[in-house]
N, C-alpha and C. Protein backbone atom coordinates (compact mmCIF):
# COMPACT_ATOMS: atom_id res chain seq x y z
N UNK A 1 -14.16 -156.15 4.04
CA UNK A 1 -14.18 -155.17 5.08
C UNK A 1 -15.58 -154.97 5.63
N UNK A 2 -16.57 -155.10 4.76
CA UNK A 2 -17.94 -155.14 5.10
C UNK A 2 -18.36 -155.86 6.38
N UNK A 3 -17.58 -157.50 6.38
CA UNK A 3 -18.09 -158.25 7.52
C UNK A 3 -17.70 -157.42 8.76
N UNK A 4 -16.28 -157.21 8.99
CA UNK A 4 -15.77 -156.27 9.76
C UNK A 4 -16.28 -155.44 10.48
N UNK A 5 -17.19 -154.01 9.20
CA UNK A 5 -17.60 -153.13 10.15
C UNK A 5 -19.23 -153.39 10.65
N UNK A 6 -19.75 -154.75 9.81
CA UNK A 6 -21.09 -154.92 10.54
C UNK A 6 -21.38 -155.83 11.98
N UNK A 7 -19.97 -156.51 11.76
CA UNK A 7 -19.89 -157.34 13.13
C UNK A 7 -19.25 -156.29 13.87
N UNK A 8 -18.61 -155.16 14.25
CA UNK A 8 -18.27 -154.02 14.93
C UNK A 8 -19.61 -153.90 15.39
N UNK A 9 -19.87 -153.18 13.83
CA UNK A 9 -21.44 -152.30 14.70
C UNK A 9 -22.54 -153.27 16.06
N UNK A 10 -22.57 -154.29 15.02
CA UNK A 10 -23.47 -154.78 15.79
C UNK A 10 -22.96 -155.39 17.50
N UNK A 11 -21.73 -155.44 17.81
CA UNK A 11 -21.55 -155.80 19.05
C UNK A 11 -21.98 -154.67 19.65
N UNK A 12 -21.13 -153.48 19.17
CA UNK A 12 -21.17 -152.09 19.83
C UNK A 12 -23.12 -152.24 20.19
N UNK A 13 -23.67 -151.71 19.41
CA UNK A 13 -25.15 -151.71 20.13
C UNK A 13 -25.69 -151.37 20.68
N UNK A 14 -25.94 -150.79 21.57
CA UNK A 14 -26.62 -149.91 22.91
C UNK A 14 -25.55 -150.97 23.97
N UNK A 15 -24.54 -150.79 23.45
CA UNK A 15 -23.88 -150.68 24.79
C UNK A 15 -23.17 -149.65 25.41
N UNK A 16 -22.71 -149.89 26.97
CA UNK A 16 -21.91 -148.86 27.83
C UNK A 16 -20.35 -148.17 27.25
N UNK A 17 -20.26 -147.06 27.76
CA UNK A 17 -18.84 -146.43 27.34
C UNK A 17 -17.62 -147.27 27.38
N UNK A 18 -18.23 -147.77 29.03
CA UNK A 18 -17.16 -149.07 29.28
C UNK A 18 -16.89 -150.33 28.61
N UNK A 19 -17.90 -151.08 28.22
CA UNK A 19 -18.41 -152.00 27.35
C UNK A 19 -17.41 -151.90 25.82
N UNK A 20 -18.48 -150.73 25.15
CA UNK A 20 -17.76 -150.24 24.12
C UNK A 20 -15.75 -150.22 24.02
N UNK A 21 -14.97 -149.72 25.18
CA UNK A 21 -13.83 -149.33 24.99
C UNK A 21 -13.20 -151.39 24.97
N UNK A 22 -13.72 -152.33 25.54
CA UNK A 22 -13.28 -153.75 25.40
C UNK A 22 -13.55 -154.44 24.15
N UNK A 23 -14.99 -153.59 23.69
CA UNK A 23 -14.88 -154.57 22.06
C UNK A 23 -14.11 -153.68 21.20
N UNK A 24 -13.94 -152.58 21.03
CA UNK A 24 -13.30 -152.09 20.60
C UNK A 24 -11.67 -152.55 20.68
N UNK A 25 -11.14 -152.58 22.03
CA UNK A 25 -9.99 -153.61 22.01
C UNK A 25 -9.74 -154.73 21.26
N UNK A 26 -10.58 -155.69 21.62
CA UNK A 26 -11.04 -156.97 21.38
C UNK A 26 -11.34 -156.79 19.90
N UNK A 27 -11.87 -155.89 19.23
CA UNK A 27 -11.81 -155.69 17.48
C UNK A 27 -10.18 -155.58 16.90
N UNK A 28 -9.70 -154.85 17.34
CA UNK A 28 -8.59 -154.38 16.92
C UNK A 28 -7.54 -155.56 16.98
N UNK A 29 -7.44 -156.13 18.16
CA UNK A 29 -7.21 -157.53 18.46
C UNK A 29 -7.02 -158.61 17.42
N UNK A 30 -8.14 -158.53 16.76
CA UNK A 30 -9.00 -159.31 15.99
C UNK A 30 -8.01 -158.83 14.58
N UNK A 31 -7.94 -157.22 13.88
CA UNK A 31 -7.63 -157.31 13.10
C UNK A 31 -6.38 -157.24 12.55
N UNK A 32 -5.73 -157.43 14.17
CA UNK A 32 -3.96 -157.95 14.02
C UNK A 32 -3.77 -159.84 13.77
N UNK A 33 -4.76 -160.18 14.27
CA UNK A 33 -4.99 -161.47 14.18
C UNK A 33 -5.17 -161.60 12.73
N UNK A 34 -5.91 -161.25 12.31
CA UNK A 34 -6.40 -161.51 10.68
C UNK A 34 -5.45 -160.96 9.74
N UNK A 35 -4.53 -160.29 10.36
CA UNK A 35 -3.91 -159.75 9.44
C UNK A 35 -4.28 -158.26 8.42
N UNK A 36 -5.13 -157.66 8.79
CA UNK A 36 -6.08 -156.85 8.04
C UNK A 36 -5.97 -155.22 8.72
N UNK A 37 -5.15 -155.25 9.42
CA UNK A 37 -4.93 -154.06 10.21
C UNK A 37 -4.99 -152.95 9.74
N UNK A 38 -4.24 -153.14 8.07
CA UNK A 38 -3.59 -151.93 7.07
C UNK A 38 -5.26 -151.32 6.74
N UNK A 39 -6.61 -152.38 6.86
CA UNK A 39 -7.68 -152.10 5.92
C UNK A 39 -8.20 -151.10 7.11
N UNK A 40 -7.82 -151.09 8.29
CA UNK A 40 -8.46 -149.98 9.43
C UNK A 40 -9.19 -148.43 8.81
N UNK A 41 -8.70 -148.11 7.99
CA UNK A 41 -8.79 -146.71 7.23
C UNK A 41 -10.27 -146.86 6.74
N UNK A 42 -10.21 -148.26 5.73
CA UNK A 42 -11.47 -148.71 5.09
C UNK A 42 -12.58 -149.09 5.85
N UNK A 43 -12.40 -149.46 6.97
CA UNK A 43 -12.81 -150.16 7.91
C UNK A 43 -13.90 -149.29 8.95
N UNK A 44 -12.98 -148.36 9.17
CA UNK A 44 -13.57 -146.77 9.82
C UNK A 44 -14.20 -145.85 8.66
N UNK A 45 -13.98 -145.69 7.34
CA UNK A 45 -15.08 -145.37 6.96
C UNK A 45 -16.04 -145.63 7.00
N UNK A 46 -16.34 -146.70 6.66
CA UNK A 46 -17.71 -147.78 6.43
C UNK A 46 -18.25 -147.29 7.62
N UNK A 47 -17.62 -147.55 9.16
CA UNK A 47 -18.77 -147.32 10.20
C UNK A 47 -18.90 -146.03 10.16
N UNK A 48 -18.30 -145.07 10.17
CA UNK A 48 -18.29 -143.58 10.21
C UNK A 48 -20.27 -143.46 8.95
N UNK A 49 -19.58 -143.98 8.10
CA UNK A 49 -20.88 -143.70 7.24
C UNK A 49 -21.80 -145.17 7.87
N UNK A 50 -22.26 -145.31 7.80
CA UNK A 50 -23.28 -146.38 8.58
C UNK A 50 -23.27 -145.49 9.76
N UNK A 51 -23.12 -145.41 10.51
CA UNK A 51 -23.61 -144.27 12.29
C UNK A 51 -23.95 -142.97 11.26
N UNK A 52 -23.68 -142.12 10.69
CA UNK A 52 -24.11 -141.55 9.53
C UNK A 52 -25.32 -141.47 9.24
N UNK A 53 -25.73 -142.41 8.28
CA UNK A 53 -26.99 -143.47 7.74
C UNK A 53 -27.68 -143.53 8.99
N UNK A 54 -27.61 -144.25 10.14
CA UNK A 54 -28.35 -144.98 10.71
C UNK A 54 -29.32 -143.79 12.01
N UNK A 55 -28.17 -142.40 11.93
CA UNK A 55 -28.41 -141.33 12.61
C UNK A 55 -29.05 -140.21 11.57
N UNK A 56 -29.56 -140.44 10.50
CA UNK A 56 -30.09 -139.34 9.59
C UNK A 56 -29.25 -138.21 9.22
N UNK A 57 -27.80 -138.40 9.45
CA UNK A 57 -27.16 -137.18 9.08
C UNK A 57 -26.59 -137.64 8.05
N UNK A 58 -25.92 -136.37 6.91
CA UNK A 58 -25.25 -136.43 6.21
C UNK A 58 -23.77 -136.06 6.58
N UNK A 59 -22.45 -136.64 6.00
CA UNK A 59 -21.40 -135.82 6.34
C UNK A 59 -20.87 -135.01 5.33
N UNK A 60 -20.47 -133.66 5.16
CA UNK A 60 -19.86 -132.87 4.42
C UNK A 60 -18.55 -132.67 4.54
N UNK A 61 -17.74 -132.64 3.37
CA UNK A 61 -16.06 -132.65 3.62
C UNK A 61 -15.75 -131.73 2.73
N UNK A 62 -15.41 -130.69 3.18
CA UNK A 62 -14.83 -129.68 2.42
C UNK A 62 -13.27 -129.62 2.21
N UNK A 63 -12.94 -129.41 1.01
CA UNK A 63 -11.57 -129.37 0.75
C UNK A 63 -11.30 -127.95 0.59
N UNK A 64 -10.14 -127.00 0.57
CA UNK A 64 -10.18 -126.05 0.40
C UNK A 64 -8.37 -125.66 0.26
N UNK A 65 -8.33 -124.78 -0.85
CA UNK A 65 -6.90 -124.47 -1.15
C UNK A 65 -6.47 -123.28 0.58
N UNK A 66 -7.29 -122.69 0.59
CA UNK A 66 -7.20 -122.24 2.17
C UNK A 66 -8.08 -122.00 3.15
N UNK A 67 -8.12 -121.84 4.26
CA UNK A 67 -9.28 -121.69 5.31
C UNK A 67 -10.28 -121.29 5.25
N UNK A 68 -11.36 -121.49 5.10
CA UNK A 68 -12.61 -120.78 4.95
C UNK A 68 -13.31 -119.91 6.30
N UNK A 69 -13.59 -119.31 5.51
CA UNK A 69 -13.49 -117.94 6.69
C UNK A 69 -15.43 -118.43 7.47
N UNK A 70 -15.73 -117.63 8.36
CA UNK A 70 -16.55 -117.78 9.04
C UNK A 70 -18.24 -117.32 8.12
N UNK A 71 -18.16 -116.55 7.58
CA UNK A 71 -19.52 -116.31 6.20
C UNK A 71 -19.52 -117.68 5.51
N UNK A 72 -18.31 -118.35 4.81
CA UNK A 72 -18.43 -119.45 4.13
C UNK A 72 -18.88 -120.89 5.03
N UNK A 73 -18.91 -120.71 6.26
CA UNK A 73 -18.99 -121.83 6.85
C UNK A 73 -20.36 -121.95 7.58
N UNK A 74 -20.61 -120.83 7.59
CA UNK A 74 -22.33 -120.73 7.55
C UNK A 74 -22.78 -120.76 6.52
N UNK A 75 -22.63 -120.18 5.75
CA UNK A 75 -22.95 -120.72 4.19
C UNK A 75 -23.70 -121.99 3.93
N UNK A 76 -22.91 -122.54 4.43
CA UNK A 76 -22.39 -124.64 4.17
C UNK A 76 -23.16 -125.09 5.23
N UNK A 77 -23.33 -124.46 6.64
CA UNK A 77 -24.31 -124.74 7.41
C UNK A 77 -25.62 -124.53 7.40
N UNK A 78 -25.81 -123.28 6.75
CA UNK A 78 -27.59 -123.26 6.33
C UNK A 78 -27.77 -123.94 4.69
N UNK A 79 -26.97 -124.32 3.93
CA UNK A 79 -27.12 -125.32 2.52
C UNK A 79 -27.54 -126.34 3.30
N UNK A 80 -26.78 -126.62 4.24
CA UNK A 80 -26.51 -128.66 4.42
C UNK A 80 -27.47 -128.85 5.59
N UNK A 81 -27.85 -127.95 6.22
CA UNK A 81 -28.68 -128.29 7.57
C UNK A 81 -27.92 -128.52 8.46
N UNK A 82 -28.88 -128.47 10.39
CA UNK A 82 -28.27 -128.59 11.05
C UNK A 82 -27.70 -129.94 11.47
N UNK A 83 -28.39 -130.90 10.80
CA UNK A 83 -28.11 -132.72 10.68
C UNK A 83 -26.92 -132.97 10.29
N UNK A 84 -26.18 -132.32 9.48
CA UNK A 84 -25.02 -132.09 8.45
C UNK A 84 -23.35 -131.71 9.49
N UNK A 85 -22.79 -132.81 8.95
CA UNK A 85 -21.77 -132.66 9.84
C UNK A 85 -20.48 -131.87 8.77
N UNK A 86 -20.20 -131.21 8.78
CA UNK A 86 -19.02 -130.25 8.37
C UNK A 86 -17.32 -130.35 8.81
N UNK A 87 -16.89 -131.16 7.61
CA UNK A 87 -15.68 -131.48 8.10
C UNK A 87 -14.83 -130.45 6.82
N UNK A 88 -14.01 -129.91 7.53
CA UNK A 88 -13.32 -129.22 6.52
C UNK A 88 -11.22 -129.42 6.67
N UNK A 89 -10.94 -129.33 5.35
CA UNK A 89 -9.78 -129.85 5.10
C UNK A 89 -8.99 -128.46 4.46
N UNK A 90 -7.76 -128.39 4.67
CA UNK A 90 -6.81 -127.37 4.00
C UNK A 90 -5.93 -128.08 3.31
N UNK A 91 -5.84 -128.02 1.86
CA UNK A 91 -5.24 -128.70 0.90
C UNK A 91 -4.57 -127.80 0.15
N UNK A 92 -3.13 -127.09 0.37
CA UNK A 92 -2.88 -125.61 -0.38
C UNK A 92 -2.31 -126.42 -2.08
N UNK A 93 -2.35 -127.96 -1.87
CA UNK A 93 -1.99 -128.26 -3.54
C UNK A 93 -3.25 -127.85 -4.40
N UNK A 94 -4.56 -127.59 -4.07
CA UNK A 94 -5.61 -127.25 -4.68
C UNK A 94 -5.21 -126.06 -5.85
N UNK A 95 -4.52 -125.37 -5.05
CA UNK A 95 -4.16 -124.07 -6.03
C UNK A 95 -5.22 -122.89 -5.28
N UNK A 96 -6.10 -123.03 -6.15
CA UNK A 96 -7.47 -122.24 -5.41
C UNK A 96 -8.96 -123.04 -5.21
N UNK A 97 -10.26 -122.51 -4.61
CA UNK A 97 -10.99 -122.60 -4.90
C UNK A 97 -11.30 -123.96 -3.51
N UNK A 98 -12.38 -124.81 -4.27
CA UNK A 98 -12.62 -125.73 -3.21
C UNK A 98 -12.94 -126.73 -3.66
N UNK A 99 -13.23 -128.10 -3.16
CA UNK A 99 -14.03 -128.82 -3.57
C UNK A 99 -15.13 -129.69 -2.19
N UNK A 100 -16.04 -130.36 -2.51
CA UNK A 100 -17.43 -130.29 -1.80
C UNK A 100 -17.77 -131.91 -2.04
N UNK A 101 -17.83 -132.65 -0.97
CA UNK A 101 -17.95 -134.08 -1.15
C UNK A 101 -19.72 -134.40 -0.48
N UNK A 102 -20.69 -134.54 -0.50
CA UNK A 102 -21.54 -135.16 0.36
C UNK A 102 -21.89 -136.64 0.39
N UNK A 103 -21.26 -137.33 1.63
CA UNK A 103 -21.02 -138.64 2.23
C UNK A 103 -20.35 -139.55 1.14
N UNK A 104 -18.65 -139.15 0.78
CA UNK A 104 -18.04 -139.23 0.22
C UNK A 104 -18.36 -139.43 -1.55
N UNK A 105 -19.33 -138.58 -1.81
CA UNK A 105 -19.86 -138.34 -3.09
C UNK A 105 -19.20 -137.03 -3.67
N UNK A 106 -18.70 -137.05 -4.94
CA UNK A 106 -18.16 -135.27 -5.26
C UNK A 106 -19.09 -134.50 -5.57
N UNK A 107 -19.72 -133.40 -4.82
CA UNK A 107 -20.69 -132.69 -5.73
C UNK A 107 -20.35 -131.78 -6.08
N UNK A 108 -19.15 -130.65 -6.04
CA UNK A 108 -18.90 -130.03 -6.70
C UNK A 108 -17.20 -129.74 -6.55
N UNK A 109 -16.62 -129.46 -7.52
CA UNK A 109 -15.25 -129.39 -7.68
C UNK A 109 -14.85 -128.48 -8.44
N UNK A 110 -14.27 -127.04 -7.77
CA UNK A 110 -14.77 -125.63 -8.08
C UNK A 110 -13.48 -125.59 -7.67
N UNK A 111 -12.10 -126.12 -7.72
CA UNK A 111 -10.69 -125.32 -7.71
C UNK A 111 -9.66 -125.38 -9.37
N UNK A 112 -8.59 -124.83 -8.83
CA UNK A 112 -7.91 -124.28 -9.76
C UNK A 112 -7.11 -125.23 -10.35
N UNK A 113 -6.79 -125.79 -9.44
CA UNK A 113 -5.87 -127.16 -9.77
C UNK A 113 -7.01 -127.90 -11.15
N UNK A 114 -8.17 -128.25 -10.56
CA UNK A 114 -9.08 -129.01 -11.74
C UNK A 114 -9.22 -128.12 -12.99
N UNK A 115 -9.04 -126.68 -12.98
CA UNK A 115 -9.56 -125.71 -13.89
C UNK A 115 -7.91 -125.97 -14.95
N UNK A 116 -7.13 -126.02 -14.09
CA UNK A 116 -5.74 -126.15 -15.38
C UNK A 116 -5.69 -127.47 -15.12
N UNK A 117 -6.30 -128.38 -14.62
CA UNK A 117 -5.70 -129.97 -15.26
C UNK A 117 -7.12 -129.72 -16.63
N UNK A 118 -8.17 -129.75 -16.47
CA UNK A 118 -9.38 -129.60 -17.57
C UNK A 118 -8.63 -128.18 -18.94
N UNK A 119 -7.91 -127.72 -18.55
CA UNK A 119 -7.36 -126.84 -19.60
C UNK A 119 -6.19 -127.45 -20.39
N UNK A 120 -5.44 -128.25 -19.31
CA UNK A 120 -4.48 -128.92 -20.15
C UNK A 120 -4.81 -130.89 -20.81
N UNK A 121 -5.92 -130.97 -20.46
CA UNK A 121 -6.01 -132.18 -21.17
C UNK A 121 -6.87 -131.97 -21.75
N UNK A 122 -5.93 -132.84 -23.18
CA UNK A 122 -6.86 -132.93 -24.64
C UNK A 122 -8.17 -133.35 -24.53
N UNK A 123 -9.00 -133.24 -24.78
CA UNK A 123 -10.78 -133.08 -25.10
C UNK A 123 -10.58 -134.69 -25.97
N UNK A 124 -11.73 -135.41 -25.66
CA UNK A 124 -11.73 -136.58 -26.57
C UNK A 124 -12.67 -136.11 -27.94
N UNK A 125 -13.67 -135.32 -27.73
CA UNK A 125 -14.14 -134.43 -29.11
C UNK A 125 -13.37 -133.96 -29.96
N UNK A 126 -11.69 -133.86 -29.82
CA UNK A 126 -11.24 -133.00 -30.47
C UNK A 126 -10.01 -133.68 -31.35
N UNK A 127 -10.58 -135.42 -30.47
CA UNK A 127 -9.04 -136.15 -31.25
C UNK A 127 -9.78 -136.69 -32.74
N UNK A 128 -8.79 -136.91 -33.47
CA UNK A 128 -8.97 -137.27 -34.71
C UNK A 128 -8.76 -139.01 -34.65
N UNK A 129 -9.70 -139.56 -35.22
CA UNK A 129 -9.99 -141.11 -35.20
C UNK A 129 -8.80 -141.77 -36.14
């Protein structure tokens, strides 16, 4: 998938809106041809993070058992800076609480769902050899 999104990037380039919307065709094109269509998901990450990278920002993905209200989202905006792109998700299987990815890294995982899966699985300290 790598070749993929670096031969993307690199056509794209300092080119026009117009420009851009034909290789973009002409990619997609490409990955019905190859057969590889299903990897699109994988495909668009990679550039998402590379334009990312290459623009000095970080992206932030918040998960959250429910909406985060407007205090919490400034919160997350003066932590992460104004470089920091803030994507937030409503996941009510969480149970409660949230969890906190920076540029698809976990840095913190502060819901309820993790608090009773970590309550209900056995501890490897605690098994007998």
């Amino acid at each position: 998938m790598r070749v993929y999104r670096e031969a993307y990037l690199k056509a794209l380039d300092k080119k026009s809106p117009a420009v851009e919307k034909q290789i973009t065709t002409r990619f997609l094109s490409r990955l019905v041809r190859d057969r590889a269509l299903s990897k699109i998901g994988q495909i668009e990450k990679g550039i998402r993070r590379a334009h990312m990278k290459n623009s000095g920002r970080s992206e932030i993905a918040v998960e959250s058992a429910a909406k985060l209200d407007q205090k919490y989202r400034r919160e997350l905006a003066h932590m992460f800076g104004e470089h920091a792109l803030i994507r937030e998700t409503v996941s009510p299987d969480l149970i409660a609480g949230a969890r906190i990815l920076v540029d698809d890294e976990l840095l913190i995982d502060a819901t309820g769902r993790k608090v009773l899966r970590d309550m209900f699985t056995p501890s490897l300290k605690f098994r007998q050899p």
